[in-house]
Protein backbone atom coordinates (compact mmCIF):
# COMPACT_ATOMS: atom_id res chain seq x y z
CA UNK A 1 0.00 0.00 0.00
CA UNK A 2 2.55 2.54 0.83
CA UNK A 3 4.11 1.75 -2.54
CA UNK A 4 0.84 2.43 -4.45
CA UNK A 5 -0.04 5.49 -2.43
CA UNK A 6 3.51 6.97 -3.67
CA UNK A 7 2.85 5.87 -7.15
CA UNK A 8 -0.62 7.91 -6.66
CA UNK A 9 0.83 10.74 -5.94
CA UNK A 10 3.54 10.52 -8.28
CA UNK A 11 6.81 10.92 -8.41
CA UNK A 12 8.88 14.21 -8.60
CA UNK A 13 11.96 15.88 -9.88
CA UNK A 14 14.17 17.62 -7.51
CA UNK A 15 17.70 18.71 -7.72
CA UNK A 16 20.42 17.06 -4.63
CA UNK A 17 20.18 20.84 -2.78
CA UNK A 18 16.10 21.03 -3.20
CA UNK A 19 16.01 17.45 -1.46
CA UNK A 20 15.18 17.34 2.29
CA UNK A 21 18.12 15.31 3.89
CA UNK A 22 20.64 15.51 1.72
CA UNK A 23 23.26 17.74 2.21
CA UNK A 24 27.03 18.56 0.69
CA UNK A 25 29.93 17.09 3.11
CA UNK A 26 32.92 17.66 1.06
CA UNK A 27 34.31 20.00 -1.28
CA UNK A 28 35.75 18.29 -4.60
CA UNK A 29 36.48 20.73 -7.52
CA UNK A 30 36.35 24.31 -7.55
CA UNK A 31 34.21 26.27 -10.20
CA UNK A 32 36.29 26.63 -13.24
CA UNK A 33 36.53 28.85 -15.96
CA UNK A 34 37.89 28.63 -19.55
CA UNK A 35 37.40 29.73 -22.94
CA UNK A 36 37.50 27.63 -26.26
CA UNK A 37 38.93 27.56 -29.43
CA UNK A 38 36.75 27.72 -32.85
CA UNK A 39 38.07 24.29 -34.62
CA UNK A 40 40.35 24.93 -36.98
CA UNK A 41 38.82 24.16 -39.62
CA UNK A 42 34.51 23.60 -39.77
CA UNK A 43 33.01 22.65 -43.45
CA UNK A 44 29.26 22.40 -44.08
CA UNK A 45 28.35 19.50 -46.43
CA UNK A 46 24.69 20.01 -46.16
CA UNK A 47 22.45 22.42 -44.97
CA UNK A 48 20.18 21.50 -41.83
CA UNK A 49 23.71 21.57 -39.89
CA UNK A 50 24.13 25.51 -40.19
CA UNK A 51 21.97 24.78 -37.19
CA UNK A 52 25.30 23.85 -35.20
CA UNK A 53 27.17 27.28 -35.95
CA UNK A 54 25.73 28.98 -32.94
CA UNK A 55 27.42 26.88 -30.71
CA UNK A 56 30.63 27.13 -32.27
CA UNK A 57 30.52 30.68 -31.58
CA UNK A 58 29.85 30.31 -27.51
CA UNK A 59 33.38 30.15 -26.30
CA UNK A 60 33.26 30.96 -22.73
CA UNK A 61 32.89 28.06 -20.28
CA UNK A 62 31.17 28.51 -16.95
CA UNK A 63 31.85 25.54 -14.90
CA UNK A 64 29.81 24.91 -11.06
CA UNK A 65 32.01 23.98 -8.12
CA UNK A 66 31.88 20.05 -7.29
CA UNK A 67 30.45 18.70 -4.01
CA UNK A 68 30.20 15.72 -2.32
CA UNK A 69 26.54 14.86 -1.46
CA UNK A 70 25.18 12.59 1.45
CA UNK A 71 21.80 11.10 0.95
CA UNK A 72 20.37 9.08 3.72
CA UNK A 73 17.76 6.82 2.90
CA UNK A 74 17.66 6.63 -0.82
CA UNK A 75 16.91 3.84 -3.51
CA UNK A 76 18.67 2.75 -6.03
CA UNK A 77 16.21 1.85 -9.25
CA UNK A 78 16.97 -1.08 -11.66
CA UNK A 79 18.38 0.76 -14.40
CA UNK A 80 20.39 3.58 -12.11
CA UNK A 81 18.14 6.51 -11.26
CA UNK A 82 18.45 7.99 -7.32
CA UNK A 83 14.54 8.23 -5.64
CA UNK A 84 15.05 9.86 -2.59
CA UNK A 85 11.21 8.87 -0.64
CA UNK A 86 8.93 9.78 -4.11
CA UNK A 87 11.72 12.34 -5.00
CA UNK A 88 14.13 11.32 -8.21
CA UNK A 89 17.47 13.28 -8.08
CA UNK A 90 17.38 15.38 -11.04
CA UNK A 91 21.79 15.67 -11.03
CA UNK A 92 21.44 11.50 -11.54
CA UNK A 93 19.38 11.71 -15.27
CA UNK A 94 20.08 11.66 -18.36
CA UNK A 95 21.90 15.14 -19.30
CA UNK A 96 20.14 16.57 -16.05
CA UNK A 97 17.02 15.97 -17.59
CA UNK A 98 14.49 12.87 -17.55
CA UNK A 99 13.48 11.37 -20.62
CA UNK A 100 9.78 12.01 -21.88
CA UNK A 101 9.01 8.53 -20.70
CA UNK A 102 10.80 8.10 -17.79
CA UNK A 103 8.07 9.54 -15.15
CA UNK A 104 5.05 7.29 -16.61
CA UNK A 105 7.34 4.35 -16.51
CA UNK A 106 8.14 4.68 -12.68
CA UNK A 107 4.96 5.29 -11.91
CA UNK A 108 3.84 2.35 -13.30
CA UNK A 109 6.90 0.72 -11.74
CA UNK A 110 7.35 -1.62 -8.24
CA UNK A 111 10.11 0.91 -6.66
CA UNK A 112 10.28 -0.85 -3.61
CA UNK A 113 13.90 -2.22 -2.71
CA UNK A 114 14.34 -6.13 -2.19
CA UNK A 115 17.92 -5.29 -0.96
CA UNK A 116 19.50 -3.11 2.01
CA UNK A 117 23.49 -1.63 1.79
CA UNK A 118 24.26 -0.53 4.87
CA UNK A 119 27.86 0.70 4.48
CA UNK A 120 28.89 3.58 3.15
CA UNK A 121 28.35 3.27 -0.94
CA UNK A 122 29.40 6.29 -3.38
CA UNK A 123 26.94 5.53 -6.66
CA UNK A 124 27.81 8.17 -9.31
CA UNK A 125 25.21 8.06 -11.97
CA UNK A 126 23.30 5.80 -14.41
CA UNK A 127 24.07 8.58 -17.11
CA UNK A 128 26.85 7.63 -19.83
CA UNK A 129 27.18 3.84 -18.33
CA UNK A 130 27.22 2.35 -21.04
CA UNK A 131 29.62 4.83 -22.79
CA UNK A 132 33.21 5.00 -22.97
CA UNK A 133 33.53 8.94 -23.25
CA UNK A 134 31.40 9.51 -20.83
CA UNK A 135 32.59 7.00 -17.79
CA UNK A 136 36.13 8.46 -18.70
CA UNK A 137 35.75 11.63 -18.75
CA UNK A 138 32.90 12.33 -16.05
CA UNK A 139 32.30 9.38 -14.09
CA UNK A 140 36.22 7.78 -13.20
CA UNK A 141 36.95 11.60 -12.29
CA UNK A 142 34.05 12.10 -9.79
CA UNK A 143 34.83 8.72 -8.42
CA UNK A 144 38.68 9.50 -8.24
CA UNK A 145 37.78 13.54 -6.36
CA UNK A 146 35.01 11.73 -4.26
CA UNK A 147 37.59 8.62 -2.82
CA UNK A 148 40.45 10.87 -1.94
CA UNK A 149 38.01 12.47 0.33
CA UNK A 150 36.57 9.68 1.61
CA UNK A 151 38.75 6.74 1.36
CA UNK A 152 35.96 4.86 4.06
CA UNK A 153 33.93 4.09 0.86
CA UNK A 154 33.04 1.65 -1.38
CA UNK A 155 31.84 2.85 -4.60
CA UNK A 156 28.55 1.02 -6.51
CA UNK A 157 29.16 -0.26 -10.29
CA UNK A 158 25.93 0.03 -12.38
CA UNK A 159 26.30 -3.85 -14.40
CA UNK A 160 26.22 -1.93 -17.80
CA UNK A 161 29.42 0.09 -16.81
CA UNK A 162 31.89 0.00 -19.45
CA UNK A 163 35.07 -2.31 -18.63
CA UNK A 164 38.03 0.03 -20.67
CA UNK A 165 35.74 2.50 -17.79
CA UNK A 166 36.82 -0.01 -15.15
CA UNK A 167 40.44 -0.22 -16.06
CA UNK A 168 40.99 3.16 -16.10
CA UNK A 169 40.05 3.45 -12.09
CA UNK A 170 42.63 0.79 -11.64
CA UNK A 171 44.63 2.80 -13.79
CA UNK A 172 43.88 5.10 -11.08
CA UNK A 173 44.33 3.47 -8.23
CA UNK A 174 41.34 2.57 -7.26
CA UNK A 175 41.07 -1.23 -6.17
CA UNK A 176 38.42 -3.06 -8.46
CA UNK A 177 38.14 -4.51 -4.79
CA UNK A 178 36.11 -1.83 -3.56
CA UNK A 179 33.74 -1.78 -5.95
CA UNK A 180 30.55 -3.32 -5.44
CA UNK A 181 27.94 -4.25 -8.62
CA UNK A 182 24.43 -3.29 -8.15
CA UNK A 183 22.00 -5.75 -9.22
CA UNK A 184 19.52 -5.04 -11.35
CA UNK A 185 16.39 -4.41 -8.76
CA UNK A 186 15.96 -1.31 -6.48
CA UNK A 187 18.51 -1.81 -3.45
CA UNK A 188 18.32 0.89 -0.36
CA UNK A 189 21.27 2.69 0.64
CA UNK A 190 21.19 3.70 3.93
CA UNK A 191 24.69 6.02 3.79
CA UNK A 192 24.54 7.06 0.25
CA UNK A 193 27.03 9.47 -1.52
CA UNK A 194 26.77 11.10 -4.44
CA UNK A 195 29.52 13.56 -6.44
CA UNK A 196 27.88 15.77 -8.16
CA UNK A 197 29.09 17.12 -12.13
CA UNK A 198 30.62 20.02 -12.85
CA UNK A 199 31.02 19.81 -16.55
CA UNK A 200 27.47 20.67 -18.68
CA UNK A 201 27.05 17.98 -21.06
CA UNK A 202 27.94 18.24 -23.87
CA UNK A 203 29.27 21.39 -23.90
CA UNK A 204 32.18 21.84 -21.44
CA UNK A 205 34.68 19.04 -19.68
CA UNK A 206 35.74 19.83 -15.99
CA UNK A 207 39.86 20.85 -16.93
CA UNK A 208 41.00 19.43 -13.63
CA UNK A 209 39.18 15.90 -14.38
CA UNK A 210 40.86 15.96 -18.00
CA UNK A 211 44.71 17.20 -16.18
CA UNK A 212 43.73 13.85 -13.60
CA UNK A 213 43.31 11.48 -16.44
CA UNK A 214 46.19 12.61 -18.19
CA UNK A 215 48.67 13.06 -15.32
CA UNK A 216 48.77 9.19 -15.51
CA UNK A 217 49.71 8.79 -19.18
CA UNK A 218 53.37 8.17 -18.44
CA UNK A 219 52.47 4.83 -16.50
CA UNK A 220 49.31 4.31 -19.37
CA UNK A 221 52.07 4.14 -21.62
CA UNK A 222 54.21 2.13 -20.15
CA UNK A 223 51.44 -0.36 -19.38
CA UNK A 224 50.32 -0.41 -23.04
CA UNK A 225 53.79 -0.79 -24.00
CA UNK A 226 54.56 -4.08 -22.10
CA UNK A 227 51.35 -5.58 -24.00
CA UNK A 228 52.11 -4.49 -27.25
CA UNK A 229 55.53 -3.03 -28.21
CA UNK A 230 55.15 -2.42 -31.70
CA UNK A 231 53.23 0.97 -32.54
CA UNK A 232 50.31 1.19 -34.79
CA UNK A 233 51.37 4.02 -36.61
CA UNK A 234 51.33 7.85 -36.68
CA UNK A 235 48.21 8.25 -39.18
CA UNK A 236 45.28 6.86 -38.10
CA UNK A 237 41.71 6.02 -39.34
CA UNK A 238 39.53 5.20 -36.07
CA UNK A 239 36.64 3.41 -37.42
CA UNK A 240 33.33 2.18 -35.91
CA UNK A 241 33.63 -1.68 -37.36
CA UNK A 242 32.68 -2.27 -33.81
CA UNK A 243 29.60 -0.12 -33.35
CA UNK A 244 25.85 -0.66 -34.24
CA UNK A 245 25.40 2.79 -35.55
CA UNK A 246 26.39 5.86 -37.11
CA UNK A 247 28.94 4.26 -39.94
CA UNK A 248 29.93 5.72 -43.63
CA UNK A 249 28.25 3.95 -46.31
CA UNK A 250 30.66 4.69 -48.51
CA UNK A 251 33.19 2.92 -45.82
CA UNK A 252 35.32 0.64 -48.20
CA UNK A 253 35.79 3.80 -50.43
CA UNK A 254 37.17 6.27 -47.69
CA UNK A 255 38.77 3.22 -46.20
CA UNK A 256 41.06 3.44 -49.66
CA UNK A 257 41.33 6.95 -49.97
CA UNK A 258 42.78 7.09 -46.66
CA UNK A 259 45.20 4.37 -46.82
CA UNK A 260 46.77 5.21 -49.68
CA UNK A 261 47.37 9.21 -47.96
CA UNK A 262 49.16 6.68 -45.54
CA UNK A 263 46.52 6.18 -42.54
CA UNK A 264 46.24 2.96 -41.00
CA UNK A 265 42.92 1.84 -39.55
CA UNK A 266 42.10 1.25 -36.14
CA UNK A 267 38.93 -0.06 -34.03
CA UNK A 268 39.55 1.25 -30.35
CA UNK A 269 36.45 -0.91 -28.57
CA UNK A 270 39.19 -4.04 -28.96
CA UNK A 271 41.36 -2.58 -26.87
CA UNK A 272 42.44 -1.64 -23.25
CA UNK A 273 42.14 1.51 -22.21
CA UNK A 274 45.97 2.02 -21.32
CA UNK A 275 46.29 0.82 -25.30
CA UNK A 276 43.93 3.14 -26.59
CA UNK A 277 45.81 6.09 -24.35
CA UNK A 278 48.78 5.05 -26.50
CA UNK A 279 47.40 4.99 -30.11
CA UNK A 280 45.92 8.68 -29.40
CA UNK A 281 49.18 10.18 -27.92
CA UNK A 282 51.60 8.28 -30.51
CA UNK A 283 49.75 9.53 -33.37
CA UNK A 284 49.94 12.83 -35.10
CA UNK A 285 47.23 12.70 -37.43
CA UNK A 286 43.96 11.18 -36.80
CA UNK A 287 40.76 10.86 -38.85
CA UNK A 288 37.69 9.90 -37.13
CA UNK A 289 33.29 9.29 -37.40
CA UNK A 290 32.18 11.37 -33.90
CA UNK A 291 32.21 8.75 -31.24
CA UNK A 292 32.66 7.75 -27.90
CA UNK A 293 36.18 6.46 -28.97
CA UNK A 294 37.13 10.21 -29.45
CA UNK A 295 37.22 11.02 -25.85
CA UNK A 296 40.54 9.41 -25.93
CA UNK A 297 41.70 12.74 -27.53
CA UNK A 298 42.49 14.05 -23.81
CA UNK A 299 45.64 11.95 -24.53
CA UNK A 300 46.67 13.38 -27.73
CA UNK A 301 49.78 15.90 -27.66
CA UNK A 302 48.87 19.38 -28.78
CA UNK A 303 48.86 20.52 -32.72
CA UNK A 304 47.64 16.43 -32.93
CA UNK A 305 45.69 16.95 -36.42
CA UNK A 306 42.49 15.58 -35.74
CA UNK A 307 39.51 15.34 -38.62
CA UNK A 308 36.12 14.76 -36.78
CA UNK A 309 33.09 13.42 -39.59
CA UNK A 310 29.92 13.90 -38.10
CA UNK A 311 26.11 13.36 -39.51
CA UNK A 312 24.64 16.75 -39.65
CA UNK A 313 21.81 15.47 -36.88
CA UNK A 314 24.62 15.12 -34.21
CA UNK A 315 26.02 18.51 -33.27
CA UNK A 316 29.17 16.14 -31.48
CA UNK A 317 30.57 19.23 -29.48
CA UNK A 318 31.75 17.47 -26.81
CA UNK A 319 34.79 16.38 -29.09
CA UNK A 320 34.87 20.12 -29.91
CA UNK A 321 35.55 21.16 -26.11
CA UNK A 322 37.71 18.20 -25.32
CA UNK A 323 40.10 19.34 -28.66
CA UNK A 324 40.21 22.63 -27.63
CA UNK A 325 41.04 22.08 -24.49
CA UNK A 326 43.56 19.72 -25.16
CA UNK A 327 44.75 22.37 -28.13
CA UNK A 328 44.41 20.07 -30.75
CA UNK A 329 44.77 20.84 -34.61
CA UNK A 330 41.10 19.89 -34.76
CA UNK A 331 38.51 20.11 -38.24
CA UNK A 332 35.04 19.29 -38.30
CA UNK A 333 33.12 18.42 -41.53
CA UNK A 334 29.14 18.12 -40.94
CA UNK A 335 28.16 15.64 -44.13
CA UNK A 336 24.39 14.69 -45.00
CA UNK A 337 22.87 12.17 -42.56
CA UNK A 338 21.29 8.88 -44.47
CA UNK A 339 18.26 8.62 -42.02
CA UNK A 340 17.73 12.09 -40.09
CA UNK A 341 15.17 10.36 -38.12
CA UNK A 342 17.59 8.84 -35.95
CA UNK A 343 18.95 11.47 -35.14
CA UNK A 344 22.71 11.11 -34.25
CA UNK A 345 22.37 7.05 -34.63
CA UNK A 346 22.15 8.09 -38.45
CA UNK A 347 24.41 7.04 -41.05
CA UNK A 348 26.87 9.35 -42.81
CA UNK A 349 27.16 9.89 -46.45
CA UNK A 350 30.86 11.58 -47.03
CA UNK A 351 33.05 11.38 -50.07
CA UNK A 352 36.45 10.58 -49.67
CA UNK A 353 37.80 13.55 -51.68
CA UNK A 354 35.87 15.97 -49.42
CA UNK A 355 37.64 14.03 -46.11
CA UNK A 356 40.43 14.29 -47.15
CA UNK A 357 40.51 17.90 -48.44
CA UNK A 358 38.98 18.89 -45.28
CA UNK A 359 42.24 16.84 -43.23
CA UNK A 360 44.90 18.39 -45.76
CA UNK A 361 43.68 22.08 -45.60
């Protein structure tokens, strides 16, 4: 009954500081300020992505402080989301903001737990768990700031976190051992913590998560080194052979083009993440579809050439902030999508003389 009668009267959105209970123990990060770069070079290869030109043109970055939140009491739900009594955390969704769906769905939902934690668990967020980029540079960070604050904690794995996401807080220190993977049904935490963001997906990265990533690169290296000591090259074609979506139908094509300018292909989801750290910083020219495997950029040494081919349904300026953080020789080239329905899951249609004229300029 007392699940029903908080179904009934629905469920809310609040942010952690608009939540009774839950308040900020730690300091993490300090707000930040930075400004970007415009890419070095931008082409338009079809017209709906003139839409994307306004945010090229916003170049200062605002960035909140980071805090440390406890939250007494809270659940837990199956696929990641914080409910604090009939409260969901609004810092815990997707981009800070619930999906259309999301609300009828937990209504509808049992959100009772079937398992109690009673130590002290840090959960970070459901959002980006199943994404490489995202873990790496949002999630591992706050996990990394949170633990040297309170090294009492254990920290709770969502089961769809990504494993290169895994190494890299071993790569980290972080003991694997102190993680502990949530099952799939609502569990109760009764000493929750939570680190909150302070980069604004997907425009701005937190600098001092990026300058903790890559202040380990020396020992990435010489990891990746002992497991492979023959380098892949210094011109590289990252494809998405791996992924489900968003490839170049004219693959085989560009695939030529590029190899015979010298580029040797690469697909980064078969590899560790110390190896992938490697194969970004070795290389000095890179050409790349807009995915999750060009967060790895962050390891890339500056005036790294990097040619980003993007449908013109996925904006992809969160590789734009990374490159210009990380003062990268970076070009963007927006080229028709093949299904604009889905959105930035679309297709790409992109001739290999315009890639290439676009990486050569």
């Amino acid at each position: 009954m007392e699940n029903r009668a908080m179904n009934d009267t629905g469920i809310q959105i609040r942010p952690l500081e608009k939540i009774p209970g839950v308040r900020a123990v730690a300091a993490l990060v300090p707000a930040q300020s930075y400004q970007r770069r415009a890419p070095t070079q931008l082409r338009i290869h079809a017209p709906d992505s003139h839409q994307h030109l306004d945010h090229f043109s916003k170049i200062d970055s605002r960035l909140p402080a980071q805090r440390l939140f406890a939250l007494p009491e809270v659940t837990v739900l199956g696929k990641g989301h914080i409910l604090a009594q009939n409260l969901l955390v609004q810092d815990n969704l997707e981009g800070g903001h619930p999906p259309s769906k999301l609300l009828p769905e937990l209504a509808r939902a049992d959100v009772r737990p079937v398992q109690t934690i009673d130590e002290p668990l840090l959960y970070v967020t459901r959002y980006g768990v199943k994404n490489y980029g995202h873990c790496l540079t949002d999630i591992v960070p706050r996990i990394v700031h949170a633990l040297r604050t309170r090294p009492d904690l254990k920290v709770g794995i969502h089961p769809q976190f990504v494993e290169a996401a895994l190494e890299a807080l071993d790569d980290l220190g972080i003991s694997l051992q102190r993680c502990v993977l949530l099952p799939e049904h609502p569990v109760r935490l009764t000493q929750g913590f939570f680190p909150s963001a302070c980069n604004q997906h997907p425009l701005t990265h937190c600098p001092t998560s990026l300058q903790l990533l890559r202040s380990r690169l020396p020992d990435l290296l010489q990891k990746a080194q002992a497991a492979e000591p023959s380098s892949r090259g210094k011109r590289l074609f990252v494809t998405r052979d791996d992924a489900s979506t968003r490839h170049l139908t004219r693959h085989a094509d560009v695939l030529a083009a590029l190899q015979q300018h010298g580029m040797t292909p690469v697909t980064t989801g078969r590899l560790s993440h110390a190896q992938q750290a490697r194969l970004f910083h070795e290389a000095d020219e890179i050409v790349a579809l807009a995915g999750a495997s060009l967060s790895n950029l962050l390891y890339c040494r500056p005036g790294t050439r990097v040619t980003m081919i993007a449908p013109t349904t996925m904006p992809a300026l969160y590789f734009w902030d990374l490159a210009s953080q990380c003062e990268l020789d970076f070009r963007v080239g927006y080229f028709p999508a093949t299904h604009p329905s889905k959105g930035i899951h679309s297709d790409v249609e992109a001739a290999p003389a315009d890639i290439l004229a676009l990486h050569t300029a």
